[in-house]
N, C-alpha and C. Protein backbone atom coordinates (compact mmCIF):
# COMPACT_ATOMS: atom_id res chain seq x y z
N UNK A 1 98.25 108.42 42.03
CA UNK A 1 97.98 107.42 43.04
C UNK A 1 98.72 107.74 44.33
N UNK A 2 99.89 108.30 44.06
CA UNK A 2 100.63 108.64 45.30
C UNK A 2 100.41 109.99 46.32
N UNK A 3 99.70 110.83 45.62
CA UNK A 3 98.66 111.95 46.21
C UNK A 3 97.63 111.37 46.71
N UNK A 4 96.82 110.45 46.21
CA UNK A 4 95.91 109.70 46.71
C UNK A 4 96.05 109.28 48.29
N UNK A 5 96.59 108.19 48.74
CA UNK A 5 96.80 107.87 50.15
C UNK A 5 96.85 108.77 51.17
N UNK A 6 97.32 109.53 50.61
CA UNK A 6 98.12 110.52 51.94
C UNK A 6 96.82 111.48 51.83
N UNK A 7 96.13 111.79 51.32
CA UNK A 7 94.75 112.50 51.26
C UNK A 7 94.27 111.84 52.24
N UNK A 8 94.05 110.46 51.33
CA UNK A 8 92.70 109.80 52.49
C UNK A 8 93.07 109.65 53.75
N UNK A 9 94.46 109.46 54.06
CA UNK A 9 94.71 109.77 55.82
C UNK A 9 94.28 110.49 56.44
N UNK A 10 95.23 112.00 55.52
CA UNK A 10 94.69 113.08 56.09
C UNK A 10 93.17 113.92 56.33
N UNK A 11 91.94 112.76 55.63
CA UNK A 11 90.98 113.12 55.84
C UNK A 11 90.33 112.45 56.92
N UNK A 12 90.54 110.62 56.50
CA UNK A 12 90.53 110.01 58.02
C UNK A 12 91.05 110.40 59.68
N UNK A 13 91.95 111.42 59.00
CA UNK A 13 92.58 111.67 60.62
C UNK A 13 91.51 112.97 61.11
N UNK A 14 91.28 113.70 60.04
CA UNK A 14 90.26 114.89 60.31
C UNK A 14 88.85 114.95 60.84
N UNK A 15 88.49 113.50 60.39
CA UNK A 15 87.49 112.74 60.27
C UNK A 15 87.45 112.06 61.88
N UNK A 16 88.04 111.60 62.31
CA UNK A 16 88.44 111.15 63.51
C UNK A 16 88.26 112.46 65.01
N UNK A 17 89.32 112.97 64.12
CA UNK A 17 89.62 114.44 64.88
C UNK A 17 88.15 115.23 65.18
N UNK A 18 87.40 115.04 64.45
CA UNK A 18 86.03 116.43 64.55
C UNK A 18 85.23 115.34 65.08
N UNK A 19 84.92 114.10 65.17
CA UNK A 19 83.85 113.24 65.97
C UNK A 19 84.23 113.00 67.21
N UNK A 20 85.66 112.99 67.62
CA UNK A 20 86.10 112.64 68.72
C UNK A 20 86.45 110.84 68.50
N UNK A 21 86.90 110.59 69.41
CA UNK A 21 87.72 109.22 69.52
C UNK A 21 86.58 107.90 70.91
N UNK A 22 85.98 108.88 71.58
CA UNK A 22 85.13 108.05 72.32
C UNK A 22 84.36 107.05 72.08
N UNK A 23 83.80 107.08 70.98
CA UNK A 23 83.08 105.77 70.19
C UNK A 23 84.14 104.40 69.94
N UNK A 24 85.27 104.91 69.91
CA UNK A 24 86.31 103.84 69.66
C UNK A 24 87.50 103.48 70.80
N UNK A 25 86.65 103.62 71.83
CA UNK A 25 87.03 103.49 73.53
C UNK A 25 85.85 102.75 73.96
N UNK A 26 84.73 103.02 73.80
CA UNK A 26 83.64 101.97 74.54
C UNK A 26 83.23 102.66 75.76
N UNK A 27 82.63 102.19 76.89
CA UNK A 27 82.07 103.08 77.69
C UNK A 27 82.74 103.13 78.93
N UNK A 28 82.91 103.47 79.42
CA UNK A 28 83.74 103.37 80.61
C UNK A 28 83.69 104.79 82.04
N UNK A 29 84.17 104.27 82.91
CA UNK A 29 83.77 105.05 84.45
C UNK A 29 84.69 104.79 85.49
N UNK A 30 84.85 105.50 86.51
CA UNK A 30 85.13 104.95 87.83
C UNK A 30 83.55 104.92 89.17
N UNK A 31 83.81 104.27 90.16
CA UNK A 31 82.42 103.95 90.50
C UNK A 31 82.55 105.32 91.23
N UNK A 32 83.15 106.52 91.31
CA UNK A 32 82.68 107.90 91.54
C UNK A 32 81.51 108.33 90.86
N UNK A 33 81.86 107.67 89.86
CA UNK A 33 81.46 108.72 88.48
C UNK A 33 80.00 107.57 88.27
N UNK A 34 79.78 106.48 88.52
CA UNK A 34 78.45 105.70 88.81
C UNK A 34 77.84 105.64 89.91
N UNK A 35 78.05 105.87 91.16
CA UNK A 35 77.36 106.33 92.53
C UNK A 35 76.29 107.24 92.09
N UNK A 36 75.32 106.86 92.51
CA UNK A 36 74.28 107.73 92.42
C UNK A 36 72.67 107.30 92.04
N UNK A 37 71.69 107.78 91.85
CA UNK A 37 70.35 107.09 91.25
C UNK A 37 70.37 106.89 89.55
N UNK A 38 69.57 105.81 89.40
CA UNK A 38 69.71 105.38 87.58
C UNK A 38 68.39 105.06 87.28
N UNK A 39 67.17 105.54 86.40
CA UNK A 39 65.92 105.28 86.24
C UNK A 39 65.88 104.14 84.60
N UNK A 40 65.04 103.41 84.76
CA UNK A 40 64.71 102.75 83.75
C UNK A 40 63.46 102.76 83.16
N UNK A 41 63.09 101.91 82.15
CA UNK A 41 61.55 101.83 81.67
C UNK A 41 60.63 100.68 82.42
N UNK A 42 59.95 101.29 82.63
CA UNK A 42 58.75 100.45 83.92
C UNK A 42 59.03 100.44 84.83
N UNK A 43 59.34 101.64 85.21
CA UNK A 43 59.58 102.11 87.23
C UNK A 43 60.76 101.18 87.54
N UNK A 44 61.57 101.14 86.76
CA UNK A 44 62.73 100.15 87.51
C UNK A 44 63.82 101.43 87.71
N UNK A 45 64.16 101.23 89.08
CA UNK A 45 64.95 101.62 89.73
C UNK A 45 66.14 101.43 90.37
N UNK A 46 67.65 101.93 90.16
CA UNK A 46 68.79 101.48 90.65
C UNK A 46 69.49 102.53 91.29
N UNK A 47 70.05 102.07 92.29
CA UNK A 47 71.06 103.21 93.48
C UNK A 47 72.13 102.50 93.16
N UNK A 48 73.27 102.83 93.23
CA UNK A 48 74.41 102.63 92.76
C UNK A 48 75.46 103.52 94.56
N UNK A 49 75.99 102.70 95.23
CA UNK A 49 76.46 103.29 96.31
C UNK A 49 78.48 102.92 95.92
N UNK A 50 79.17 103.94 96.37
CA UNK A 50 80.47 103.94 96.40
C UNK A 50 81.07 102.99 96.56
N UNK A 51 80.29 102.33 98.28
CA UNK A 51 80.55 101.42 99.02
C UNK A 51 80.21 100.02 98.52
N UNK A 52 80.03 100.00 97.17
CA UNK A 52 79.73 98.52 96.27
C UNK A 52 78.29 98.02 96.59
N UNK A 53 78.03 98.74 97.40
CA UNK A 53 76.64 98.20 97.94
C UNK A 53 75.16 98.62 96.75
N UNK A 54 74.06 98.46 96.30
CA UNK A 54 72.96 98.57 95.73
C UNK A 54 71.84 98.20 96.32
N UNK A 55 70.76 99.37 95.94
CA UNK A 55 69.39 98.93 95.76
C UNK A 55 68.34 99.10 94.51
N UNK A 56 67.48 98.09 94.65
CA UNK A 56 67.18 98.19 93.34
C UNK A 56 65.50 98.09 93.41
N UNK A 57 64.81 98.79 92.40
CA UNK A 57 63.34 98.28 92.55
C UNK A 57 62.98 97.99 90.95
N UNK A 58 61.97 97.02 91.05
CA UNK A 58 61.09 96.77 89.70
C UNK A 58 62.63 96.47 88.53
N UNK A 59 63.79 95.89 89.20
CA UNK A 59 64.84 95.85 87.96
C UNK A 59 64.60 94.18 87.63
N UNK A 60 64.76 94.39 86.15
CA UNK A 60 64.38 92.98 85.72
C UNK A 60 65.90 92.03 85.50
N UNK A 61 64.97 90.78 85.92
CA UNK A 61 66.44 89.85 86.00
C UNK A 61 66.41 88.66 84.83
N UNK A 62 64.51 88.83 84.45
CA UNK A 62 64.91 88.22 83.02
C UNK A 62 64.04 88.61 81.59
N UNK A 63 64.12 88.42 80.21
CA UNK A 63 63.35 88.74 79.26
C UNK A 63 62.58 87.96 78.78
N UNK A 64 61.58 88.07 77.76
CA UNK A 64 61.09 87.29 76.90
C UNK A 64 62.01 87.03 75.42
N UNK A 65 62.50 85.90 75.17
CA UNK A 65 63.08 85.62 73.95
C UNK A 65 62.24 85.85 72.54
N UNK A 66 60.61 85.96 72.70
CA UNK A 66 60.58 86.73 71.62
C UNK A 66 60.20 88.29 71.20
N UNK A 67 60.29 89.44 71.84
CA UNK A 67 60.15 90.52 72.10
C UNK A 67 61.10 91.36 73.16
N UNK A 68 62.07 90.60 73.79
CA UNK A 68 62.65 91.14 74.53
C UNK A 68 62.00 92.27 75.67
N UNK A 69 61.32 92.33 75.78
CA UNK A 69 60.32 92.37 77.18
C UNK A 69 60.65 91.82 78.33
N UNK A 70 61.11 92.88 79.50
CA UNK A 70 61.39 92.02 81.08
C UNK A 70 59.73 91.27 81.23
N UNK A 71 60.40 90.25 82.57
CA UNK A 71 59.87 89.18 82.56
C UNK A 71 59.08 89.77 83.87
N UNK A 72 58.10 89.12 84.32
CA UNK A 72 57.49 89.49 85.94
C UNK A 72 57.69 88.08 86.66
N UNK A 73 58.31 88.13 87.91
CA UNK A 73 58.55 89.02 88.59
C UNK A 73 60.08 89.82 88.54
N UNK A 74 60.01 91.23 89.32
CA UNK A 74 61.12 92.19 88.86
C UNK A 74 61.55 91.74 90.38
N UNK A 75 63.12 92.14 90.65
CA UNK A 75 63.57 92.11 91.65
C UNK A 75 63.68 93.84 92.50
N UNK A 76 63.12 93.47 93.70
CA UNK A 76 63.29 94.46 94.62
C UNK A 76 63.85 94.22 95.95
N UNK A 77 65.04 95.08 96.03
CA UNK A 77 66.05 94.69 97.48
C UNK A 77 67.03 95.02 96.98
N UNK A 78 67.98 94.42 97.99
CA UNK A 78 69.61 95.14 97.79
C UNK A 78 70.47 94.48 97.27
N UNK A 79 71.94 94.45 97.21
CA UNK A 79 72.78 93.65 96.46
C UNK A 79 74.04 94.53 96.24
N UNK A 80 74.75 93.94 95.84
CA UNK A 80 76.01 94.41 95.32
C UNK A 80 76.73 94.62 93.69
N UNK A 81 77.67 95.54 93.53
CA UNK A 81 78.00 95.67 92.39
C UNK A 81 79.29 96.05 92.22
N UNK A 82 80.45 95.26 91.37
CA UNK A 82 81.91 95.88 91.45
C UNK A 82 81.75 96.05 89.54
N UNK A 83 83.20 96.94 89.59
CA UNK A 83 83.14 97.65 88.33
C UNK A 83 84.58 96.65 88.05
N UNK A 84 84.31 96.13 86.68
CA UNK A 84 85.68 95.11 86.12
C UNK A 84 86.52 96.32 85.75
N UNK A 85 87.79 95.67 85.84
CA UNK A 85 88.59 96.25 84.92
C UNK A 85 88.64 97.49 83.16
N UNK A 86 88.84 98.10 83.12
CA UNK A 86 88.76 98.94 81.84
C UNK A 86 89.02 98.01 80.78
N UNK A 87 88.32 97.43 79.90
CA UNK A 87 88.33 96.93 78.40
C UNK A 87 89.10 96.98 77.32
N UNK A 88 89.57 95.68 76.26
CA UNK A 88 90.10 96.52 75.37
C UNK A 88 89.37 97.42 74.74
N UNK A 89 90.11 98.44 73.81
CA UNK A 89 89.13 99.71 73.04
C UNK A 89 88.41 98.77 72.15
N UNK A 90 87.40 99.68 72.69
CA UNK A 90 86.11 99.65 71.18
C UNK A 90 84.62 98.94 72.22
N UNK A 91 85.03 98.07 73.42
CA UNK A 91 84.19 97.83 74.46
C UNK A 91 83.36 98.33 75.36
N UNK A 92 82.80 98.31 76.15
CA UNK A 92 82.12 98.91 77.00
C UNK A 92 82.08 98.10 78.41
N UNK A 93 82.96 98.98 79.29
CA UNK A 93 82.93 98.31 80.67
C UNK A 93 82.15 97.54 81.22
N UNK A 94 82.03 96.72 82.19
CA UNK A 94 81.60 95.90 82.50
C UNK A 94 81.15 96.26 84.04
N UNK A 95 79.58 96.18 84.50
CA UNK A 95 79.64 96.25 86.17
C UNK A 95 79.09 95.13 86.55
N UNK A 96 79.61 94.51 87.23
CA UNK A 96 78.80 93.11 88.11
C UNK A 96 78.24 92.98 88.96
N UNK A 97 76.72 92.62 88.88
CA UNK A 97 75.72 92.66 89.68
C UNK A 97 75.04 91.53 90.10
N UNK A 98 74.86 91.41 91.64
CA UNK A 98 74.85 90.27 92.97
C UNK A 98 73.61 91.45 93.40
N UNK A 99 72.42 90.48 93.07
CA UNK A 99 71.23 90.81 93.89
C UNK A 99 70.67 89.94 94.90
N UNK A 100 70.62 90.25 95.66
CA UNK A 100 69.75 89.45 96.98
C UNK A 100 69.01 88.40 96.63
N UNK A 101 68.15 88.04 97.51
CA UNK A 101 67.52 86.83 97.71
C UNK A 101 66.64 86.72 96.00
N UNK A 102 66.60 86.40 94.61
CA UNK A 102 65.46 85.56 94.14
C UNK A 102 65.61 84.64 94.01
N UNK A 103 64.08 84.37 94.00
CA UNK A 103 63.38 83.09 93.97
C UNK A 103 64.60 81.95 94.82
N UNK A 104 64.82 82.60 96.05
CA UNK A 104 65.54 81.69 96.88
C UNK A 104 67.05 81.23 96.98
N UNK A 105 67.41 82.57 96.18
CA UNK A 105 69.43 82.40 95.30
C UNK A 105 68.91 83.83 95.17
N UNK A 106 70.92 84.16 95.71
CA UNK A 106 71.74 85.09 95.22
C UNK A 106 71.91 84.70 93.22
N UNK A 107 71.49 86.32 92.64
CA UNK A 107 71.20 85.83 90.84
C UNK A 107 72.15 87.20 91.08
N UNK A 108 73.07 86.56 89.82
CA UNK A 108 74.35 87.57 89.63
C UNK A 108 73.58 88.14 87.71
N UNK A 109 73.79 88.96 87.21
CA UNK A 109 74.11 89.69 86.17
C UNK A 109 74.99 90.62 86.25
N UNK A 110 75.25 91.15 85.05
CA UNK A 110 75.94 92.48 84.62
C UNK A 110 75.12 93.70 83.62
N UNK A 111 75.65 94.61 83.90
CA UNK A 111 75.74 95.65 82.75
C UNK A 111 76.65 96.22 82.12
N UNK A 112 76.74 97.39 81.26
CA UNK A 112 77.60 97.77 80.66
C UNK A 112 77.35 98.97 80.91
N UNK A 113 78.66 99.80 80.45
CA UNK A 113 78.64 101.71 80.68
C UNK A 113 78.52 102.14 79.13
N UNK A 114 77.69 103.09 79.19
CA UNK A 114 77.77 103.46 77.56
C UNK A 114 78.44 104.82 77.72
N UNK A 115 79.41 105.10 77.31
CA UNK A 115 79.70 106.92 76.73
C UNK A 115 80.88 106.69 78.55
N UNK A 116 82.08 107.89 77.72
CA UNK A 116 82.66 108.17 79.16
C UNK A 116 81.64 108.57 80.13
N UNK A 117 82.45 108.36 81.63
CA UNK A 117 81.68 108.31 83.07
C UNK A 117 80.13 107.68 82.69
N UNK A 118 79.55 107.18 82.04
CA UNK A 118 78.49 106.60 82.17
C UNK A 118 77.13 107.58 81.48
N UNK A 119 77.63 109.04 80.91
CA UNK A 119 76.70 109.83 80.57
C UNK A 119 75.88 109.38 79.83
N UNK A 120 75.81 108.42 78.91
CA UNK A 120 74.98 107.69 77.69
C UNK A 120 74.01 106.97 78.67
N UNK A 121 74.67 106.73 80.14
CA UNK A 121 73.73 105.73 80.50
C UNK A 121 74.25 104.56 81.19
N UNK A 122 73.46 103.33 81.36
CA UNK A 122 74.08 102.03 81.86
C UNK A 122 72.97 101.15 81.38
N UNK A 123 73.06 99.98 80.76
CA UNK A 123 71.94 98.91 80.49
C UNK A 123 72.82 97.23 80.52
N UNK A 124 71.85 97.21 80.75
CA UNK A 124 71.33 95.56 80.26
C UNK A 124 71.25 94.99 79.04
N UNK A 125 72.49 94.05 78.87
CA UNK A 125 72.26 93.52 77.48
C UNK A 125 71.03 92.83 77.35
N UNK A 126 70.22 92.50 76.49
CA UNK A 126 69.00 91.54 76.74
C UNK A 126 69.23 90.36 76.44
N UNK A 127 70.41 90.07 75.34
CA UNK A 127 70.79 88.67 74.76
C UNK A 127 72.24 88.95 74.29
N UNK A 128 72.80 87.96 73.97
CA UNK A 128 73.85 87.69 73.39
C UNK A 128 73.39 87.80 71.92
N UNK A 129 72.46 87.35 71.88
CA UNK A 129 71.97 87.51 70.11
C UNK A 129 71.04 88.56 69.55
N UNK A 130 70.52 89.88 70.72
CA UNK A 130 69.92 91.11 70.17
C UNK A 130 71.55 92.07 70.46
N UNK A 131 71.01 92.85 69.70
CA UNK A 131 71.75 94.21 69.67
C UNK A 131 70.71 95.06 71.17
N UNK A 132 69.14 94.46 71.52
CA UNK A 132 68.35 95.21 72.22
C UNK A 132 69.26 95.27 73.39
N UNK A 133 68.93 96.68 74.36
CA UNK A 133 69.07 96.78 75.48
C UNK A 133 68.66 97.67 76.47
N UNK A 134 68.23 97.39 78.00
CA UNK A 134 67.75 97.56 78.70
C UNK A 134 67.83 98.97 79.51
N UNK A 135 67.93 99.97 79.23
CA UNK A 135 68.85 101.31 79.12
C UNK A 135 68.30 101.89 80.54
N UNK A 136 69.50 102.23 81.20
CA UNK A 136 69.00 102.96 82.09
C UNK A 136 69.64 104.18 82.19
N UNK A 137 69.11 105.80 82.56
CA UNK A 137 69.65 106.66 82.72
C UNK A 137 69.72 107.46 84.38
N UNK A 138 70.78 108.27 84.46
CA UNK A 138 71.27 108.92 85.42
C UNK A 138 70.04 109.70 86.08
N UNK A 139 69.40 109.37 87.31
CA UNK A 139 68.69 110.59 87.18
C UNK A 139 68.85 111.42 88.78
N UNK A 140 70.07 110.93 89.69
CA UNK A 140 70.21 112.11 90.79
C UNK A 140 72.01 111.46 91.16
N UNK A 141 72.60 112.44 91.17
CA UNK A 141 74.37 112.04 91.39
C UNK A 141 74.26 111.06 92.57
């Protein structure tokens, strides 16, 4: 039994060691490393500027609760976005997003960073109660 433990550490630690540790950090960036263009599914489009500033086309601001499907109409125009604070581990950063005029109001959401600097991506949770999400990828620095 006392050979036992110290095995399974030393395999857990090996185990750890050969996947890397990033999965158990969450996603995270500086807005260097998110500046740039981000493509989504159904021509939705996001610019991501240094200067906190954004534009966005066809990005959806809401879903259908039973299919999780963006909603029409999509928002197109500009807005803003700051990056929260780094997370405890195991999270995925947080960016906060202030879009322009809909339907007659400034409509705030967020996203999340998946994978260091954002390489996995950036999405949209769809719910608090799906695991679904709204994925967008990198597609010009």
């Amino acid at each position: 039994m006392k050979k036992t433990i110290p095995a399974f550490i030393l395999c857990a630690t090996l185990a750890l060691t050969a996947t890397g540790c990033d999965s158990l950090e969450g996603g995270r960036a500086t807005p260097a490393e998110l500046a740039g263009s981000w493509t989504g599914p159904g021509a939705a489009q996001l610019t991501l500027r240094e200067d906190g500033s954004l534009s966005a086309v066809n990005f959806p601001t809401d879903f259908s609760v039973t299919d999780d499907r963006p909603l029409e109409p999509r928002f197109t125009g500009n807005g803003q976005w700051s990056l929260e604070k780094k997370p405890v581990s195991g999270f995925d950063q947080q960016i906060d997003i202030t879009l322009g005029e809909v339907f007659g109001s400034k409509q705030g959401t967020y996203m999340r960073i998946d994978g260091k600097g954002g390489r996995d991506g950036i999405y949209l949770p769809i719910s608090e109660d799906s695991a679904a999400k709204f994925r967008f990828k990198r597609s010009a620095p």
